[in-house]
N, C-alpha and C. Protein backbone atom coordinates (compact mmCIF):
# COMPACT_ATOMS: atom_id res chain seq x y z
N UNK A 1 27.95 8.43 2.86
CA UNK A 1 27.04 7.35 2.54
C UNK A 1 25.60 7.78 2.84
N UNK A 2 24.92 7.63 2.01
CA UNK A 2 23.31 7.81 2.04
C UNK A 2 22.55 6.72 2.13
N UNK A 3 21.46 6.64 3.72
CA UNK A 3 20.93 5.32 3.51
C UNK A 3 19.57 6.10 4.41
N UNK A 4 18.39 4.74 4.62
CA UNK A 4 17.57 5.27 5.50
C UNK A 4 17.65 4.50 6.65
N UNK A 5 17.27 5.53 7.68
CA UNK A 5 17.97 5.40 9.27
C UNK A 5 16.40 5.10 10.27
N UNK A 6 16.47 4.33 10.96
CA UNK A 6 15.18 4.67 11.87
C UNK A 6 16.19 5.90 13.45
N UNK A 7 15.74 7.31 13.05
CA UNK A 7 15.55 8.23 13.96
C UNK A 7 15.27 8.09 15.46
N UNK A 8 13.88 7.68 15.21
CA UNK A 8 13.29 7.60 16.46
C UNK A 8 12.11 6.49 17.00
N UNK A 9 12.65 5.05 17.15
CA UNK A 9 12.97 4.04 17.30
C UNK A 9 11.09 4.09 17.87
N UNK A 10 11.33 4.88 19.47
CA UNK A 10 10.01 4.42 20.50
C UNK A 10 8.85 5.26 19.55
N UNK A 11 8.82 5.91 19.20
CA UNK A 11 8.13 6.97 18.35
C UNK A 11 7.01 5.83 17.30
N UNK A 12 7.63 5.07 16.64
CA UNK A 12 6.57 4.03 15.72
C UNK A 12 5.38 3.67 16.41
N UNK A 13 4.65 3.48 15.81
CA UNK A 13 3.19 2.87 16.28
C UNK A 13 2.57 2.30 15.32
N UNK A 14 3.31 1.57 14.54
CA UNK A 14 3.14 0.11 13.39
C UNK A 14 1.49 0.51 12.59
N UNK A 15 1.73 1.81 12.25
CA UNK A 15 0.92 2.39 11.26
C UNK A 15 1.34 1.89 9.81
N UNK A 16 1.93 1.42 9.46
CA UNK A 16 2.58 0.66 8.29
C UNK A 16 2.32 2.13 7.17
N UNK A 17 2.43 3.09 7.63
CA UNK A 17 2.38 4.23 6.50
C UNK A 17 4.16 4.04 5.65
N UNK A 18 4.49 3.74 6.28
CA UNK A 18 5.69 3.63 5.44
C UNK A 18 6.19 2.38 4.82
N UNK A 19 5.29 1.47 4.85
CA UNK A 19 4.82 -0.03 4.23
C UNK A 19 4.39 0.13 3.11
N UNK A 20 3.47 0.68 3.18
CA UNK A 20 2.01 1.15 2.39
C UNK A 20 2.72 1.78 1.09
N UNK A 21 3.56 3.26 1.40
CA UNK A 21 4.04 4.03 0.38
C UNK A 21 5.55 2.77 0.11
N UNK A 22 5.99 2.61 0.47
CA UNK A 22 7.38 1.79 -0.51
C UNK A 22 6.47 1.01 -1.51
N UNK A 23 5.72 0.02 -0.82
CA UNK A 23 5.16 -0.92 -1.93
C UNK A 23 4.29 -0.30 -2.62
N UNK A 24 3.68 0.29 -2.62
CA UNK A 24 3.13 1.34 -3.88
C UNK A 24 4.32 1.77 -4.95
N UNK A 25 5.06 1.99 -4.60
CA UNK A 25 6.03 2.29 -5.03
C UNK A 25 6.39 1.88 -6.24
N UNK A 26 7.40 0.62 -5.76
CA UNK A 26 7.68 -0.62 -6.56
C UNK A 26 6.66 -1.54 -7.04
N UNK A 27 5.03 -1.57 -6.50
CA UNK A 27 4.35 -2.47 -6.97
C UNK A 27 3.05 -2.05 -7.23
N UNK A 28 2.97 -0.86 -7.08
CA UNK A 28 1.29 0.03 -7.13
C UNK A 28 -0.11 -0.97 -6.17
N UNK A 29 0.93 -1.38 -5.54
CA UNK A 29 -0.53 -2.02 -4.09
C UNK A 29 0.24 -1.94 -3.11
N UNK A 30 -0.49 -1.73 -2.11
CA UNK A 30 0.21 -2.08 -0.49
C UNK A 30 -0.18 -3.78 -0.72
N UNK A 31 0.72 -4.08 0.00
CA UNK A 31 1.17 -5.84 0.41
C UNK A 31 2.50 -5.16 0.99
N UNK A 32 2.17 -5.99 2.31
CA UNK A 32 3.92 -5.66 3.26
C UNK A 32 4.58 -6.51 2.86
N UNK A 33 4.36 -7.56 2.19
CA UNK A 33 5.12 -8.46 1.73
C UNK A 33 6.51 -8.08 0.81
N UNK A 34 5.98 -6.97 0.06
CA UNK A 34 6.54 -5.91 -0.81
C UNK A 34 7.10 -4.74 -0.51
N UNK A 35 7.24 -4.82 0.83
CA UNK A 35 7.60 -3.15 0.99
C UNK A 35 9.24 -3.69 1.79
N UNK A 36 10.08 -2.65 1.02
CA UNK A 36 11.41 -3.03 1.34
C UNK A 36 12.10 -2.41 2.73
N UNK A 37 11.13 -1.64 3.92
CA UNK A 37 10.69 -1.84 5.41
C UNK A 37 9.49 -2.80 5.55
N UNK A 38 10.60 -2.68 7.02
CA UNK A 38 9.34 -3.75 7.46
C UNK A 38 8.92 -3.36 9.19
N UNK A 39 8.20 -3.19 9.31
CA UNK A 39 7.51 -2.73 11.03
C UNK A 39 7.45 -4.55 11.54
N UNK A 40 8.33 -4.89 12.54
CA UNK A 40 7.82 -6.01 13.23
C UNK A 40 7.45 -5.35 14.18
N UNK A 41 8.04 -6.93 15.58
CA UNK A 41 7.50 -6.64 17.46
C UNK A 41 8.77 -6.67 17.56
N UNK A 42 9.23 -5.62 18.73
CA UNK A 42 10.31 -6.12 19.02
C UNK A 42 10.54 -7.29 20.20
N UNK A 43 11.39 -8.11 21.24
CA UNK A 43 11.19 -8.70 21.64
C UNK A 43 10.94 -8.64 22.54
N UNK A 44 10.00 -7.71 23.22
CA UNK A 44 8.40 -7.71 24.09
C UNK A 44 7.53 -8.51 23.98
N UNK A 45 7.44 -8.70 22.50
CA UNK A 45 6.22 -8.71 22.17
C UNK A 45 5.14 -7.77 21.46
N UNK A 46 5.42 -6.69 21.50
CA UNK A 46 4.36 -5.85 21.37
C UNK A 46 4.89 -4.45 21.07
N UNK A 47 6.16 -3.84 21.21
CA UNK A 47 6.97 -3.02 20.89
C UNK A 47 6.95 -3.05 19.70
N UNK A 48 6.36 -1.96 18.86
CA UNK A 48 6.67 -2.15 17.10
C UNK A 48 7.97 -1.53 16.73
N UNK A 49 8.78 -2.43 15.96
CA UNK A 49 10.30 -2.26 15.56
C UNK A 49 10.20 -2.13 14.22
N UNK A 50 10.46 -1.00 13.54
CA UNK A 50 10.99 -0.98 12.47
C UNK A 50 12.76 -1.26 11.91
N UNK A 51 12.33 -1.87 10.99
CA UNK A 51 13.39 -2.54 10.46
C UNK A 51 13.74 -2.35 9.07
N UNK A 52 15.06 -1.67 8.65
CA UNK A 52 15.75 -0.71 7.21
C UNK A 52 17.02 -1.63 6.62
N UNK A 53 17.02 -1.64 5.30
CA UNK A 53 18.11 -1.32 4.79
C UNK A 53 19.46 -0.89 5.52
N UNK A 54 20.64 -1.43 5.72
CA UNK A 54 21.48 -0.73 6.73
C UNK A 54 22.78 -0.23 5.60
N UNK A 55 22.21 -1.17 4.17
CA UNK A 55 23.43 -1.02 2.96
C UNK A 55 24.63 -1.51 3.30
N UNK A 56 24.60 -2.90 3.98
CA UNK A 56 25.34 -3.90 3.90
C UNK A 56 26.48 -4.17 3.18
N UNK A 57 25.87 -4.49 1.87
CA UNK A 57 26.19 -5.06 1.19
C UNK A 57 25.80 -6.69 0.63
N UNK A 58 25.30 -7.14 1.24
CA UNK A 58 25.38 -8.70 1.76
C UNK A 58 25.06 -9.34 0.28
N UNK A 59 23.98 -8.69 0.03
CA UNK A 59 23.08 -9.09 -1.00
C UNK A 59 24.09 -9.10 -2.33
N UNK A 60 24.50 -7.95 -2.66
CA UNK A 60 25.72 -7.50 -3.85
C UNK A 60 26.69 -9.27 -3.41
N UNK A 61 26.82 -9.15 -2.60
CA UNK A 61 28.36 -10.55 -2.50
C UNK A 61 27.33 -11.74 -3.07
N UNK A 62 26.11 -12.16 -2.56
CA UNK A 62 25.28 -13.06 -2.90
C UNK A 62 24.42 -13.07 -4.33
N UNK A 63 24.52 -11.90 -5.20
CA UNK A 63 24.02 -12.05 -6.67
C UNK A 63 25.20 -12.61 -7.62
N UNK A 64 24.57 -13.98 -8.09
CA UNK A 64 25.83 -14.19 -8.58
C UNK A 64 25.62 -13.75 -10.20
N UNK A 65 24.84 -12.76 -10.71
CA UNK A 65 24.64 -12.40 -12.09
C UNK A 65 25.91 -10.68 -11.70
N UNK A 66 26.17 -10.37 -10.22
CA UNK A 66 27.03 -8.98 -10.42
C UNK A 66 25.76 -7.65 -10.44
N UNK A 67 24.65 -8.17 -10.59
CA UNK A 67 23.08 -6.74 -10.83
C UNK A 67 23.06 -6.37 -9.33
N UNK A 68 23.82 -6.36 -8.65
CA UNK A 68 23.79 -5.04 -7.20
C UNK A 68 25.20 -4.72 -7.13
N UNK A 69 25.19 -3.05 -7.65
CA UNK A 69 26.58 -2.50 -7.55
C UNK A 69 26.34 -1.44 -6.55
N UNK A 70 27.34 -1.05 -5.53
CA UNK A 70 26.73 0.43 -4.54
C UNK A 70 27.00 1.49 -5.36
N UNK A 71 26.49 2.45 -5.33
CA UNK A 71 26.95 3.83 -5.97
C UNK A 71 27.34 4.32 -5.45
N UNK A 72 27.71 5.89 -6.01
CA UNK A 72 28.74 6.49 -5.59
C UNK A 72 28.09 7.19 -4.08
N UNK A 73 26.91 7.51 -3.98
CA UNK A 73 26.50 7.87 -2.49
C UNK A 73 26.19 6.62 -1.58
N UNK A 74 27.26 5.32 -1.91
CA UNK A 74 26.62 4.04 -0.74
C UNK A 74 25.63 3.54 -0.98
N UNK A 75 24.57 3.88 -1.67
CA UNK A 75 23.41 2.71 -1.88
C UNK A 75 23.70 1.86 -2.86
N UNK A 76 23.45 0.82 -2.45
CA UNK A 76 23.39 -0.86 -3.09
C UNK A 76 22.08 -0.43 -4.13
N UNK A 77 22.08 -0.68 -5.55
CA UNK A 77 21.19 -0.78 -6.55
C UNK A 77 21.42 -1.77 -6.94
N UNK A 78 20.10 -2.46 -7.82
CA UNK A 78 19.56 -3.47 -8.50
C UNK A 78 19.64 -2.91 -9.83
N UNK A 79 20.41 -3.67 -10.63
CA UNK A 79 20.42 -3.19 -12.22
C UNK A 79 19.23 -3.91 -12.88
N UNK A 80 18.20 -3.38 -13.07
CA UNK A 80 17.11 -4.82 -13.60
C UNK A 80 17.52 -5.21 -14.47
N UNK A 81 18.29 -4.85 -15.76
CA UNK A 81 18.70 -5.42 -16.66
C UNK A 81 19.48 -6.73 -16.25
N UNK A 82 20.34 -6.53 -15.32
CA UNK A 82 21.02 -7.84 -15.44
C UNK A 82 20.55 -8.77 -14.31
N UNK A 83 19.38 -8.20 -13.81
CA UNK A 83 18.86 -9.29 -12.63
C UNK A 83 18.36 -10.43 -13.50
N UNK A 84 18.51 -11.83 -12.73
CA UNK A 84 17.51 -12.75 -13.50
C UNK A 84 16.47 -13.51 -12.28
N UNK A 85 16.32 -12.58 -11.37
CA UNK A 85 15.51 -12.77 -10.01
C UNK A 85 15.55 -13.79 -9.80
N UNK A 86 16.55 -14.76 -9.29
CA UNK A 86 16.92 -16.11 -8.81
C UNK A 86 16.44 -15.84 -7.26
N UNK A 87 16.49 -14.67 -6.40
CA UNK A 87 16.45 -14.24 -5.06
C UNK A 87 17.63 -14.70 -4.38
N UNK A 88 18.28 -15.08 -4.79
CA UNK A 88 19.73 -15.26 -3.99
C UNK A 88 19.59 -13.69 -3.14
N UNK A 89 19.06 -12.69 -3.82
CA UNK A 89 20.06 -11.82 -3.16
C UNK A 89 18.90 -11.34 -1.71
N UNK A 90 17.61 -11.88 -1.76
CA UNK A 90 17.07 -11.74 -0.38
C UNK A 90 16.69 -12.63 0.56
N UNK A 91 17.61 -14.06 -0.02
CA UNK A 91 17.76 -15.24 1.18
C UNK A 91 19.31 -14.79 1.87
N UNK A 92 19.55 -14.01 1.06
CA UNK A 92 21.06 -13.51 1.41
C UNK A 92 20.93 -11.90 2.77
N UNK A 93 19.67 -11.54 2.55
CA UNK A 93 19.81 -10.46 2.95
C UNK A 93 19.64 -10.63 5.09
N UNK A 94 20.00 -10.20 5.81
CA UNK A 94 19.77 -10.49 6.96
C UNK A 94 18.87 -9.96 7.51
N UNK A 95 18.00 -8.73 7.01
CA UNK A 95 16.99 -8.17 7.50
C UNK A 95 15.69 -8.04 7.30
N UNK A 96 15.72 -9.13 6.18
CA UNK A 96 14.49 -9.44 5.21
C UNK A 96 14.12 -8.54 4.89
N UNK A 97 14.72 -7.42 4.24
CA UNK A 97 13.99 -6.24 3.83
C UNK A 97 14.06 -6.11 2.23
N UNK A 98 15.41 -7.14 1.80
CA UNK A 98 14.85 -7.26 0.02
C UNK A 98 14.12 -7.99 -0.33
N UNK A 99 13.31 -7.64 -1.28
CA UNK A 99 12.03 -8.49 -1.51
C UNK A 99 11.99 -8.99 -3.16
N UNK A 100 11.89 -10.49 -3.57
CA UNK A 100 11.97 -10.80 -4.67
C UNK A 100 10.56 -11.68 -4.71
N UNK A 101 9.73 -10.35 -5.56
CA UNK A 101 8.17 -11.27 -5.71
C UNK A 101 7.84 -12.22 -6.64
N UNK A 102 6.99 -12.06 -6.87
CA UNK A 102 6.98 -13.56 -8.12
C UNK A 102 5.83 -12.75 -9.13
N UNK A 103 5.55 -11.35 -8.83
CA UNK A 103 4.96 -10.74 -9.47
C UNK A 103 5.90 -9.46 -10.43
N UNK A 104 7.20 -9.90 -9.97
CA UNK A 104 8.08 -9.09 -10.86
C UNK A 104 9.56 -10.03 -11.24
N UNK A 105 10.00 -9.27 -12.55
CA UNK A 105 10.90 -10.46 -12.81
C UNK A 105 11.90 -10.03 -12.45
N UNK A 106 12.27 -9.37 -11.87
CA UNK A 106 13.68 -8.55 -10.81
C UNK A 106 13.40 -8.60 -9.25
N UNK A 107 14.34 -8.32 -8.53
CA UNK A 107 14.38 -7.95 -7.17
C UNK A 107 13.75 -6.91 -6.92
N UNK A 108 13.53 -5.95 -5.91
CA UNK A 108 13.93 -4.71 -4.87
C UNK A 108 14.04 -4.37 -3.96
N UNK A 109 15.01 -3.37 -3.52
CA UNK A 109 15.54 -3.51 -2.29
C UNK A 109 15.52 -1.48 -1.90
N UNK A 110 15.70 -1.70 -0.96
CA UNK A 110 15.85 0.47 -0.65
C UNK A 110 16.91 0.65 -1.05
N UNK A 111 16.09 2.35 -2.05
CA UNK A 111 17.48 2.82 -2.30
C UNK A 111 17.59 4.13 -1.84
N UNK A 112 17.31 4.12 -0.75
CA UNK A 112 17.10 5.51 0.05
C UNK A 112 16.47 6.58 -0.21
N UNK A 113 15.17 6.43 -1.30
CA UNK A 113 14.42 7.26 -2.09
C UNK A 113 13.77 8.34 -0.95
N UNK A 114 13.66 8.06 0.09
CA UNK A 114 12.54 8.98 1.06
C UNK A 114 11.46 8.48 1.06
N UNK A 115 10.69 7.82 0.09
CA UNK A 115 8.96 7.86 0.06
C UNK A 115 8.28 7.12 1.56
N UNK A 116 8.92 6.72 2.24
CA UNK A 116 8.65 5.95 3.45
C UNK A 116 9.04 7.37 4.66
N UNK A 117 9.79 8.09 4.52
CA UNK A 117 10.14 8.91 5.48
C UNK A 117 9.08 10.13 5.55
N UNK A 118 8.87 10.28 3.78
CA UNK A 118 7.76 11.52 3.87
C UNK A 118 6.37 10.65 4.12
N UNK A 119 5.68 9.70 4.32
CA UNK A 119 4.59 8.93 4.51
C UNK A 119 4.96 8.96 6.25
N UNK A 120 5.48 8.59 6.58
CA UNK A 120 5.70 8.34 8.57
C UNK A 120 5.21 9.30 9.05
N UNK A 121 4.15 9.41 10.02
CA UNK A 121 3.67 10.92 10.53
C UNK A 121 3.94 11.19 11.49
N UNK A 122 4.78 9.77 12.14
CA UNK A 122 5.66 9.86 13.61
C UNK A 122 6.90 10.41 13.27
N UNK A 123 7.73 11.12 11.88
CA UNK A 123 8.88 11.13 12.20
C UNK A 123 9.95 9.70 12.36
N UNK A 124 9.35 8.96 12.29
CA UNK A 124 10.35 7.58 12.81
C UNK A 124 11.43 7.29 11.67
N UNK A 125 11.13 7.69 10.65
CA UNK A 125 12.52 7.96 9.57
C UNK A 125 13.20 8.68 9.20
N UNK A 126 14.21 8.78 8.72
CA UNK A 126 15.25 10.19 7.89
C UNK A 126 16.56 9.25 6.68
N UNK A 127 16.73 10.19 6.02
CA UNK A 127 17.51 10.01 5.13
C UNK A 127 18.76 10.54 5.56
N UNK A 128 19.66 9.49 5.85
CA UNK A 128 20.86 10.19 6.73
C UNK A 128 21.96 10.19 5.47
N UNK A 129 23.11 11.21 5.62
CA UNK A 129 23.58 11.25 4.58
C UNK A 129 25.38 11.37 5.32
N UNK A 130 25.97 10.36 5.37
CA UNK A 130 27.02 10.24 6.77
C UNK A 130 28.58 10.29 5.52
């Protein structure tokens, strides 16, 4: 299974470089709103926690159009064709990390592309392949 992993947890320092590059990505602007990580606090307060994709599933059981199938390496994809972006599938998600904007007429969610791992200059990501 191929997904993205947070590595090295204390290492973050909520540089949102890996915010920045996902939503560029999928939306050609940074807005964290859009980026399918998300850097919170952890519950310190003040501890920045990044927070991934774990490839659940959750979301796939909660589309009821069937447009999130996993592939054959474990990642959960969004078929845009058959999305009709209702967001079921990121009130469904537990980590708030799928994001259904109102500036696109589909979902997205990680599909373990890297672009957040090669942007991190702490190292705090990897593409684990289990």
């Amino acid at each position: 299974m191929k997904k993205l992993n947070v590595a090295k947890k204390d290492a973050c320092m909520a540089c949102k470089a890996c915010e920045i590059a996902c939503s560029e990505a999928f939306y050609k602007e940074f807005n964290e709103e859009y980026s399918c990580i998300r850097i919170g606090v952890a519950k310190d307060g003040e501890t920045p926690k990044p927070t991934v994709c774990v490839q659940c599933g959750k979301c796939a059981k909660a589309c009821p159009e069937g447009a999130i199938t996993q592939n054959a390496k474990g990642v959960y994809m969004i078929n845009k064709k058959k999305c009709v972006g209702c967001g079921k599938c990121a009130e469904a998600c537990p980590f708030h990390v799928l994001v259904k904007s109102e500036k696109a007429e589909y979902a997205s969610k990680c599909i373990a592309c890297g672009i957040c791992v090669k942007a991190c200059p702490m190292e705090v990501l990897e593409i684990k392949e289990a």
